[in-house]
Protein backbone atom coordinates (compact mmCIF):
# COMPACT_ATOMS: atom_id res chain seq x y z
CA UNK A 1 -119.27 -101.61 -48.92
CA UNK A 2 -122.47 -104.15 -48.00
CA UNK A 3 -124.61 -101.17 -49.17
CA UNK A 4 -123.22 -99.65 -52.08
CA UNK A 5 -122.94 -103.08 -53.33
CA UNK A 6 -126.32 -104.56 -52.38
CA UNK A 7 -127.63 -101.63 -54.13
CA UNK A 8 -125.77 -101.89 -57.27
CA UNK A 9 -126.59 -105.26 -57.90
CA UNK A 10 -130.55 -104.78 -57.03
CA UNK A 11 -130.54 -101.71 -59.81
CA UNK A 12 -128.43 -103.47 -62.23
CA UNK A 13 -130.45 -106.57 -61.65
CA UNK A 14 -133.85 -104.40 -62.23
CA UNK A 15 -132.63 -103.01 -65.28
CA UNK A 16 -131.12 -106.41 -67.14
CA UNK A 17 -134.98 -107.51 -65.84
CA UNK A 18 -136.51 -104.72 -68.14
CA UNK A 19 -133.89 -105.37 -70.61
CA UNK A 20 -134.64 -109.04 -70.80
CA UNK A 21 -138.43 -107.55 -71.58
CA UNK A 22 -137.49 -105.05 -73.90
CA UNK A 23 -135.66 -108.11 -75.92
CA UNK A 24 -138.30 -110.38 -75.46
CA UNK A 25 -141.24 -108.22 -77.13
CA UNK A 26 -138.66 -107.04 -79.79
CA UNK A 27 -137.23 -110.25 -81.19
CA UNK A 28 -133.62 -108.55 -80.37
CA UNK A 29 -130.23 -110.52 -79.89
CA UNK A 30 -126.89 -109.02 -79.41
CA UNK A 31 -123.45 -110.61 -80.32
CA UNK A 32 -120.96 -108.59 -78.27
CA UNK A 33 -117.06 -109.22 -80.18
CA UNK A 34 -114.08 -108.01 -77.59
CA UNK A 35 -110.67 -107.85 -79.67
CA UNK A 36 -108.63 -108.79 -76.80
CA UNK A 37 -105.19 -109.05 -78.03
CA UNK A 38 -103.74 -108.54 -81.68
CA UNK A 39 -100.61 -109.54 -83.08
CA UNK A 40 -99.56 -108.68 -85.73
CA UNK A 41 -102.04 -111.19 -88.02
CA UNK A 42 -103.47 -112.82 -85.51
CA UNK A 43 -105.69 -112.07 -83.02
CA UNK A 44 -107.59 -113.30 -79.80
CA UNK A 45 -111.60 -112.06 -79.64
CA UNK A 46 -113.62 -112.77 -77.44
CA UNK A 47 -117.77 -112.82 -77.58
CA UNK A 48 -121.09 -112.52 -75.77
CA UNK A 49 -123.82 -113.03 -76.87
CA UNK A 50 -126.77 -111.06 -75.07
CA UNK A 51 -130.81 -112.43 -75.78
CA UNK A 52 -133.84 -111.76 -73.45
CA UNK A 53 -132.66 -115.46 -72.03
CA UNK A 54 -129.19 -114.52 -70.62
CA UNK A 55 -130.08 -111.12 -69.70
CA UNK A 56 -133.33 -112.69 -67.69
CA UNK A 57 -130.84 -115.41 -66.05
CA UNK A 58 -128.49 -112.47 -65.25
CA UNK A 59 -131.04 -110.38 -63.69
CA UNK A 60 -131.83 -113.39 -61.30
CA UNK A 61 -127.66 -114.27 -60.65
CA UNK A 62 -127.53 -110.36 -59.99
CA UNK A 63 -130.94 -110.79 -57.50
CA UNK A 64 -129.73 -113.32 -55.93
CA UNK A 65 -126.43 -112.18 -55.01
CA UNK A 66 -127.34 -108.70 -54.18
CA UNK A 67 -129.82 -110.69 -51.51
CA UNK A 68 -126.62 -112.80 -49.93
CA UNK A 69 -124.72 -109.76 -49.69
CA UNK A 70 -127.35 -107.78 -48.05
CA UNK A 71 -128.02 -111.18 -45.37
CA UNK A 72 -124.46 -111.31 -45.07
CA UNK A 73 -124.04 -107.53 -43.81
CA UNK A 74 -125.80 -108.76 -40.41
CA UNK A 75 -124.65 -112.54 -40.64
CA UNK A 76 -120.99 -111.45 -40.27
CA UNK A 77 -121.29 -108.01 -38.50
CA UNK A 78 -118.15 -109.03 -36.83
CA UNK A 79 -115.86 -110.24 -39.09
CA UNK A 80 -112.99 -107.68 -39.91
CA UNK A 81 -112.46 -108.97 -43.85
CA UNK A 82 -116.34 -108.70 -45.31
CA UNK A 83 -114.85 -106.46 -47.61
CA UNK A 84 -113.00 -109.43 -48.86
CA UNK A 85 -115.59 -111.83 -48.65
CA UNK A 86 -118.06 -109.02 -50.84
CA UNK A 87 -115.49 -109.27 -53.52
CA UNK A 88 -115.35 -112.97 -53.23
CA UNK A 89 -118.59 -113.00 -54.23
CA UNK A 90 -118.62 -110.42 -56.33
CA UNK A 91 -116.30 -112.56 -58.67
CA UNK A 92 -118.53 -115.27 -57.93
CA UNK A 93 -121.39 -113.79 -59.60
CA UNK A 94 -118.47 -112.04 -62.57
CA UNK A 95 -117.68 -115.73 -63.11
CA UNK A 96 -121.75 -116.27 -63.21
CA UNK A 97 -122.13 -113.75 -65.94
CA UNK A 98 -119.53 -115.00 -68.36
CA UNK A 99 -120.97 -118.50 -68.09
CA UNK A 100 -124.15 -116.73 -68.94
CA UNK A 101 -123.09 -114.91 -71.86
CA UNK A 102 -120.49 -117.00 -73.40
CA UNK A 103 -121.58 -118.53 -76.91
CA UNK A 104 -118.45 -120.69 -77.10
CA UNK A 105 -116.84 -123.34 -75.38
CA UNK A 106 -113.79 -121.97 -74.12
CA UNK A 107 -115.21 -118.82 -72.92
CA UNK A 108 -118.15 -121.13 -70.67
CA UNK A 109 -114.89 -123.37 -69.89
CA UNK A 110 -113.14 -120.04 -68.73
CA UNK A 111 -116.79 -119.10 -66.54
CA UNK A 112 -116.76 -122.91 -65.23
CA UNK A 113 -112.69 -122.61 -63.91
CA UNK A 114 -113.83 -119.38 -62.62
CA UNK A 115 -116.68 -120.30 -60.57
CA UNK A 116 -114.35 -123.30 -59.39
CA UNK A 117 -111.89 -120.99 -57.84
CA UNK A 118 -114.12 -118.58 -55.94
CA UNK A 119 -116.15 -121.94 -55.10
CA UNK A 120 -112.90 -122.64 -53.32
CA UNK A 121 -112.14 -119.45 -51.79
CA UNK A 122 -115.88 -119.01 -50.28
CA UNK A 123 -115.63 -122.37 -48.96
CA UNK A 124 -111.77 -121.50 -47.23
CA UNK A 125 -113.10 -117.77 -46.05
CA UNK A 126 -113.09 -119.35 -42.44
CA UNK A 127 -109.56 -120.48 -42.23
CA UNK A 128 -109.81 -123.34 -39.92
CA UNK A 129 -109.11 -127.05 -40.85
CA UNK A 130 -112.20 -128.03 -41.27
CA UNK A 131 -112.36 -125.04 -44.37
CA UNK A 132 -109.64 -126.45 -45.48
CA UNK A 133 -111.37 -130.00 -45.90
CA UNK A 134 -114.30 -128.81 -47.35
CA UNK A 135 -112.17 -126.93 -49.83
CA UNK A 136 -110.37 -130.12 -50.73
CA UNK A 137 -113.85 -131.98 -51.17
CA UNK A 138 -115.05 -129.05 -53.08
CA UNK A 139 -111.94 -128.89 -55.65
CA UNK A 140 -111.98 -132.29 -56.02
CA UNK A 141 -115.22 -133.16 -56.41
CA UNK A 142 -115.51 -130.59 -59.16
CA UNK A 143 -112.25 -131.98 -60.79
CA UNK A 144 -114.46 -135.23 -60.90
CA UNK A 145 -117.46 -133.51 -62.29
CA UNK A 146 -115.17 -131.92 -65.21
CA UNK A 147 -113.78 -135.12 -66.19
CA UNK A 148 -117.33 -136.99 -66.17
């Protein structure tokens, strides 16, 4: 799972990279509108918004990441749950790209909670008490930082 997913974050990164270029020396921008549910007159959307900026900061995120997964494949050769720990941070970086892309306020708010949680869970992936502390420091000093 290391593999398939270092390499699908390396080409996806590459390609939001040329993207971001292609964008860039067009003058292009991209409002992406989701319908996500709708009842009967009302309705909840939800939208991206996709410009050679976002799409360069998500080529980086997706760099990034695919480079900590790929470091991680030898770094914890022995653990029996890296599959878990991939798709930890695999919803890290999921988290990432909504921040990324959200034009609205409850959408980056939705991004920030996100990254909050897996924040959490990353910092807990050891399962001792000392995990556990850190994971109380790290959820509350990023209740703190929401309220400032």
């Amino acid at each position: 799972m290391c593999s398939i997913s270092f390499l699908v974050l390396v080409s996806i990164s590459f390609s939001t990279f040329l993207l971001s270029l292609n964008f860039m020396l067009n003058e292009y921008c991209v409002f992406l509108e989701w319908e996500v549910v709708s009842l009967n007159s009302s309705s909840i959307v939800m939208t991206f918004l996709f410009d050679w900026m976002s799409l360069l900061f998500m080529s980086f995120v997706l760099l990034i990441s695919s480079l900590v997964i790929y470091y991680s494949k030898e770094y914890m050769m022995g653990d029996i749950n890296i599959n878990r720990f991939i798709m930890l941070v695999l919803m890290f970086v999921l988290s990432m790209m909504l921040l990324i892309i959200s034009p609205n306020l409850i959408s980056i708010l939705l991004g920030w909670d996100g990254l909050g949680l897996v924040s959490y869970c990353l910092v807990i992936y050891f399962q001792n008490v000392k995990s556990f502390n850190a994971g109380m420091l790290t959820v509350l000093s990023n209740r703190i930082g929401d309220v400032a």
